[in-house]
PDB file of N, CA and C in Angstrom:
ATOM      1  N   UNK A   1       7.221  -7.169 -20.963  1.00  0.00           N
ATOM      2  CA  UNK A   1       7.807  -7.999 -19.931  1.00  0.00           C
ATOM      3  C   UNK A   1       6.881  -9.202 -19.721  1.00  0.00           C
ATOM      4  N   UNK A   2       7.479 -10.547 -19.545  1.00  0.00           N
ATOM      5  CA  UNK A   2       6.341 -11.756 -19.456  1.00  0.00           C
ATOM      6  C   UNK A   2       6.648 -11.341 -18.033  1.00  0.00           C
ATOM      7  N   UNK A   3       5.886 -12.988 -17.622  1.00  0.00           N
ATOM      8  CA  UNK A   3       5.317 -13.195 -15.735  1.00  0.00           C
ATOM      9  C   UNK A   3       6.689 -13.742 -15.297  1.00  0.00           C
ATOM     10  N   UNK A   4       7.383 -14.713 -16.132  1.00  0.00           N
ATOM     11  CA  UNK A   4       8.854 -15.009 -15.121  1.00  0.00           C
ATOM     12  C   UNK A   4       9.500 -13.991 -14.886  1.00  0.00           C
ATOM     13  N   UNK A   5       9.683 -13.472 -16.416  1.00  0.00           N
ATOM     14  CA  UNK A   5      10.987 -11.593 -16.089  1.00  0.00           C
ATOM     15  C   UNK A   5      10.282 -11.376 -14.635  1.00  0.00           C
ATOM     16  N   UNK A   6       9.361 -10.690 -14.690  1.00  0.00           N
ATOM     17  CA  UNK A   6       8.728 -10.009 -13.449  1.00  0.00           C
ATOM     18  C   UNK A   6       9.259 -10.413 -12.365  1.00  0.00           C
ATOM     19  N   UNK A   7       8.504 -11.897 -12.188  1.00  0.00           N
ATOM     20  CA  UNK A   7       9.035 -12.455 -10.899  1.00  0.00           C
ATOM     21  C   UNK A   7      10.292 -12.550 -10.440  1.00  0.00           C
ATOM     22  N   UNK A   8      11.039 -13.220 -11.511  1.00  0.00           N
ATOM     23  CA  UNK A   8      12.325 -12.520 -11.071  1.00  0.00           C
ATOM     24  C   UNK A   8      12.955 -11.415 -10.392  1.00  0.00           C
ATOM     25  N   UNK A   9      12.346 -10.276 -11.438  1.00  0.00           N
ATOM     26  CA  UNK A   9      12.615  -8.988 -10.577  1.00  0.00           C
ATOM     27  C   UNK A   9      12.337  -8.714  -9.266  1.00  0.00           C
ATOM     28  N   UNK A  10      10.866  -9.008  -8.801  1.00  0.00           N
ATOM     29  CA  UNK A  10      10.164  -9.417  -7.719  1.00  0.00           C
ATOM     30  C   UNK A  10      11.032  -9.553  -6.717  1.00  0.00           C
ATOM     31  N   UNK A  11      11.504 -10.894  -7.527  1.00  0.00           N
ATOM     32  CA  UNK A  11      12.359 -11.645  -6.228  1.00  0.00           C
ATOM     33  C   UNK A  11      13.523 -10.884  -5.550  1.00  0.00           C
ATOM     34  N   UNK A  12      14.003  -9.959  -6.207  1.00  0.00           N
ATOM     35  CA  UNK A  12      15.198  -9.107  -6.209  1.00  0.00           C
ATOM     36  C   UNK A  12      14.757  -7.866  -4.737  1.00  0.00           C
ATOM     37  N   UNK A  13      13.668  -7.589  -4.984  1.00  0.00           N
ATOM     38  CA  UNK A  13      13.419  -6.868  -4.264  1.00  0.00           C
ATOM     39  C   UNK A  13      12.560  -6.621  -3.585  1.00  0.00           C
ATOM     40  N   UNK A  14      12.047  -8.549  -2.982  1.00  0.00           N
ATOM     41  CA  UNK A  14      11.294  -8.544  -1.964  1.00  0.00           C
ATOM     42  C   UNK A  14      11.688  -7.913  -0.623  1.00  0.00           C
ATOM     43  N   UNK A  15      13.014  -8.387   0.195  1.00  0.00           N
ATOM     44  CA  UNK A  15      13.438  -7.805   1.091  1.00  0.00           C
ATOM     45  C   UNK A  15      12.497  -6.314   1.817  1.00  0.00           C
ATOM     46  N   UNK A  16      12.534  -5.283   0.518  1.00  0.00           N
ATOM     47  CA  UNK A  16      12.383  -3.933   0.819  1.00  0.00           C
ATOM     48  C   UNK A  16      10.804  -3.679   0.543  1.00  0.00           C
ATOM     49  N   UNK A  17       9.824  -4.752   0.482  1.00  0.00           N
ATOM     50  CA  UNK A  17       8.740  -4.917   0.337  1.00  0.00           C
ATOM     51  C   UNK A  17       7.971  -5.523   1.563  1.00  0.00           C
ATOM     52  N   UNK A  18       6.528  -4.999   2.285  1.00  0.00           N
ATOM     53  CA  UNK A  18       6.136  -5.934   2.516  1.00  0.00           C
ATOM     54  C   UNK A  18       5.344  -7.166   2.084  1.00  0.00           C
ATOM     55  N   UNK A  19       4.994  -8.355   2.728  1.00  0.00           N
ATOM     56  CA  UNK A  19       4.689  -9.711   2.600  1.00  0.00           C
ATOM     57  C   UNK A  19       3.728  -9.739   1.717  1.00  0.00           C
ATOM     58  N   UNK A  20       2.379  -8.680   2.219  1.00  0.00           N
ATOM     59  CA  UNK A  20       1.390  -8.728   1.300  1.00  0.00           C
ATOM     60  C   UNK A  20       1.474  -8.215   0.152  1.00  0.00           C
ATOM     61  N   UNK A  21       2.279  -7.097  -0.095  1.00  0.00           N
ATOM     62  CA  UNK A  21       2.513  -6.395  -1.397  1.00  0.00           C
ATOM     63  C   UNK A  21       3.450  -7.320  -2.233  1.00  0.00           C
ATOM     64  N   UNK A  22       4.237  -8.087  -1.441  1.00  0.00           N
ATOM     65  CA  UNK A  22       4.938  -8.840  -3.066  1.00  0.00           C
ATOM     66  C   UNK A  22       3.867 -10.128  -3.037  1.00  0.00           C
ATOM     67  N   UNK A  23       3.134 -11.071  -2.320  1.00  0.00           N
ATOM     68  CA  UNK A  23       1.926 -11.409  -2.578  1.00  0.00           C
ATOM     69  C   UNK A  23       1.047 -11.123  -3.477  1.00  0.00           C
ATOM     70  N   UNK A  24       0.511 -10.148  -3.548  1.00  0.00           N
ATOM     71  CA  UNK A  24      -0.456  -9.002  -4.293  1.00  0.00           C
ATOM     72  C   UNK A  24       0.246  -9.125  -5.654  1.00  0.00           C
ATOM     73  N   UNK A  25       1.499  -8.363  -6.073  1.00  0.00           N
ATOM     74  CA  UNK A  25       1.881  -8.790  -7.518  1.00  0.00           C
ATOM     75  C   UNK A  25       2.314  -9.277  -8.115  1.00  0.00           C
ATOM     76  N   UNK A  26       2.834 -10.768  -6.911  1.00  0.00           N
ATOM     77  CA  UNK A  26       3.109 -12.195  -7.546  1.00  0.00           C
ATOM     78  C   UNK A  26       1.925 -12.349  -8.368  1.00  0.00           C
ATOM     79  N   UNK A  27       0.639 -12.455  -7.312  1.00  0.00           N
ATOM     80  CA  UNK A  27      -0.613 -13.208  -7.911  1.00  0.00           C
ATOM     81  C   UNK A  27      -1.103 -12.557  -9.135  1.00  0.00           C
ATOM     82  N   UNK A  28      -1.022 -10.888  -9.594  1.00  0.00           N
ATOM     83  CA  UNK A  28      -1.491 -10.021 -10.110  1.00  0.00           C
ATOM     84  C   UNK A  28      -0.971 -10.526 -11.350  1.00  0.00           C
ATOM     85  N   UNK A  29       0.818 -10.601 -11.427  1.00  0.00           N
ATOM     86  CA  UNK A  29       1.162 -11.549 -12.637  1.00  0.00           C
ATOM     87  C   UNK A  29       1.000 -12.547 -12.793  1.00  0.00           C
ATOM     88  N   UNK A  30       1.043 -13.439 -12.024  1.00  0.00           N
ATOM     89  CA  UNK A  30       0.612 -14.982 -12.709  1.00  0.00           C
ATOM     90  C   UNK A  30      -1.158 -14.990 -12.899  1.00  0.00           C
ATOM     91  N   UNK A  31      -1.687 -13.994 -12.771  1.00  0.00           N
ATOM     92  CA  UNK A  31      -3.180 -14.223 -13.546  1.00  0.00           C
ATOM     93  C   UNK A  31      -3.306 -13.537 -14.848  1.00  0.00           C
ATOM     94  N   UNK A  32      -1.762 -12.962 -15.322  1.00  0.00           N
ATOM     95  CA  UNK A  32      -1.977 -12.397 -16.610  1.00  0.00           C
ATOM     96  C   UNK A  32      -2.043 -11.115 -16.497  1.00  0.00           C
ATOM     97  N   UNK A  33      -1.545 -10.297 -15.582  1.00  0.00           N
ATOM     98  CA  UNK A  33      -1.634  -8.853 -15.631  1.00  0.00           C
ATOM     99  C   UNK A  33      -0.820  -8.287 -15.254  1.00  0.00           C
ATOM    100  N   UNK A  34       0.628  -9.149 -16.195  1.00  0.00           N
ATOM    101  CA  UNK A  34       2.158  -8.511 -15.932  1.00  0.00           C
ATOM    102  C   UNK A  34       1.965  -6.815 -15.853  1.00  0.00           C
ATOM    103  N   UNK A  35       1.788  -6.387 -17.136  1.00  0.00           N
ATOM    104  CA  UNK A  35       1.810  -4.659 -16.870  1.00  0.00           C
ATOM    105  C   UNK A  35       1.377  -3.938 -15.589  1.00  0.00           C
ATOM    106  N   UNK A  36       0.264  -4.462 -15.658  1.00  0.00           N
ATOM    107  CA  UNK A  36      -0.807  -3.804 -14.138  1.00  0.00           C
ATOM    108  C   UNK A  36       0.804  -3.967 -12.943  1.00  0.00           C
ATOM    109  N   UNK A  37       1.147  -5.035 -12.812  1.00  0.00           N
ATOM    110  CA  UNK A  37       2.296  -6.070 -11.998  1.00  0.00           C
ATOM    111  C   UNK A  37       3.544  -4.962 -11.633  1.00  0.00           C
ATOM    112  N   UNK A  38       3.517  -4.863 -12.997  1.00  0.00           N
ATOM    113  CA  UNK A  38       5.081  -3.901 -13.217  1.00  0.00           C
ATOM    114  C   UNK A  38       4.856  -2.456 -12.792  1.00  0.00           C
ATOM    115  N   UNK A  39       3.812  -1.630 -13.460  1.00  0.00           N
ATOM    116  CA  UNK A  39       3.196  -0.591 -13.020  1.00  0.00           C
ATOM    117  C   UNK A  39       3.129  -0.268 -11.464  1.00  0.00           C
ATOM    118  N   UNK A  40       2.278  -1.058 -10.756  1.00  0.00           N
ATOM    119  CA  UNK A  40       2.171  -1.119  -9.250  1.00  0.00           C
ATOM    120  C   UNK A  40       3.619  -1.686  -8.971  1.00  0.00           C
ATOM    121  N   UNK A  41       4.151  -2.192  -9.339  1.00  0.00           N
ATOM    122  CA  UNK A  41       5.768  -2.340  -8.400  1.00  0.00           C
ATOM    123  C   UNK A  41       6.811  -1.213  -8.627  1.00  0.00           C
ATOM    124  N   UNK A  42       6.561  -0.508  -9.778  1.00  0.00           N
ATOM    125  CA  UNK A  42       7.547   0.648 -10.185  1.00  0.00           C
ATOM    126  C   UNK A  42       6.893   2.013  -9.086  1.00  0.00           C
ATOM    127  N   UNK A  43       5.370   2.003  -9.196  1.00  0.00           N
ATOM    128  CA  UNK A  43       4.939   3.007  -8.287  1.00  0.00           C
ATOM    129  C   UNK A  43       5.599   3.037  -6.918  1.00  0.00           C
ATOM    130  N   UNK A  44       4.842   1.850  -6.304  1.00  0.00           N
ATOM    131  CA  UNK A  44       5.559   1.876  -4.860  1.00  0.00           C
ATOM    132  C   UNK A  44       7.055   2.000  -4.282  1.00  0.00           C
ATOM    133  N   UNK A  45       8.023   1.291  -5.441  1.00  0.00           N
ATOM    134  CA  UNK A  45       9.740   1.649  -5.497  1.00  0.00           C
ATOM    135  C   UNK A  45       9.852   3.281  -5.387  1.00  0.00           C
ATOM    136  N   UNK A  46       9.510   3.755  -6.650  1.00  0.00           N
ATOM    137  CA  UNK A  46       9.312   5.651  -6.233  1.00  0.00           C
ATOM    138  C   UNK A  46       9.037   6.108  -5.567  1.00  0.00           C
ATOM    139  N   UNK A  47       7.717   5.830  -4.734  1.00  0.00           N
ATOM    140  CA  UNK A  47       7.269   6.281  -3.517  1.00  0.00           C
ATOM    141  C   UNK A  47       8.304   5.862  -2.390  1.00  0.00           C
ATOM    142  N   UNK A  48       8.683   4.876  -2.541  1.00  0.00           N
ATOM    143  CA  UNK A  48      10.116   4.817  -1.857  1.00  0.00           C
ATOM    144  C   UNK A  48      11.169   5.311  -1.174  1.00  0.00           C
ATOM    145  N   UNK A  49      11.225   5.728  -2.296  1.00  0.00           N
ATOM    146  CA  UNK A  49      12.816   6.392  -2.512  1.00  0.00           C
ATOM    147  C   UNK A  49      12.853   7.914  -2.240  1.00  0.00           C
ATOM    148  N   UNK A  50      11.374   8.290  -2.270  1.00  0.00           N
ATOM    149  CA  UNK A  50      11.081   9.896  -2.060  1.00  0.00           C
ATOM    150  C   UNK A  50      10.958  10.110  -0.238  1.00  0.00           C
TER     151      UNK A  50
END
């Protein structure tokens, strides 16, 4: 996944996020650490939903 896909996604599901956490892996991807990005956003969605 590059840094736009991401953000995109991001964007989809800021709403159900807070401020600092989509903050946190905006910046996390645009310094080049899409995976880390994706990883920590898939975690916290699961933790979610449980």
């Amino acid at each position: 996944m590059n840094a736009t896909r991401f953000l995109s996604l991001l964007k989809t599901v800021r709403r159900r996020l807070p401020r600092q956490t989509v903050q946190t892996l905006r910046g996390q991807a645009l310094a080049g650490d899409v995976d880390g990005a994706a990883r920590g956003l898939e975690k916290i969605l699961r933790k979610g939903m449980n």
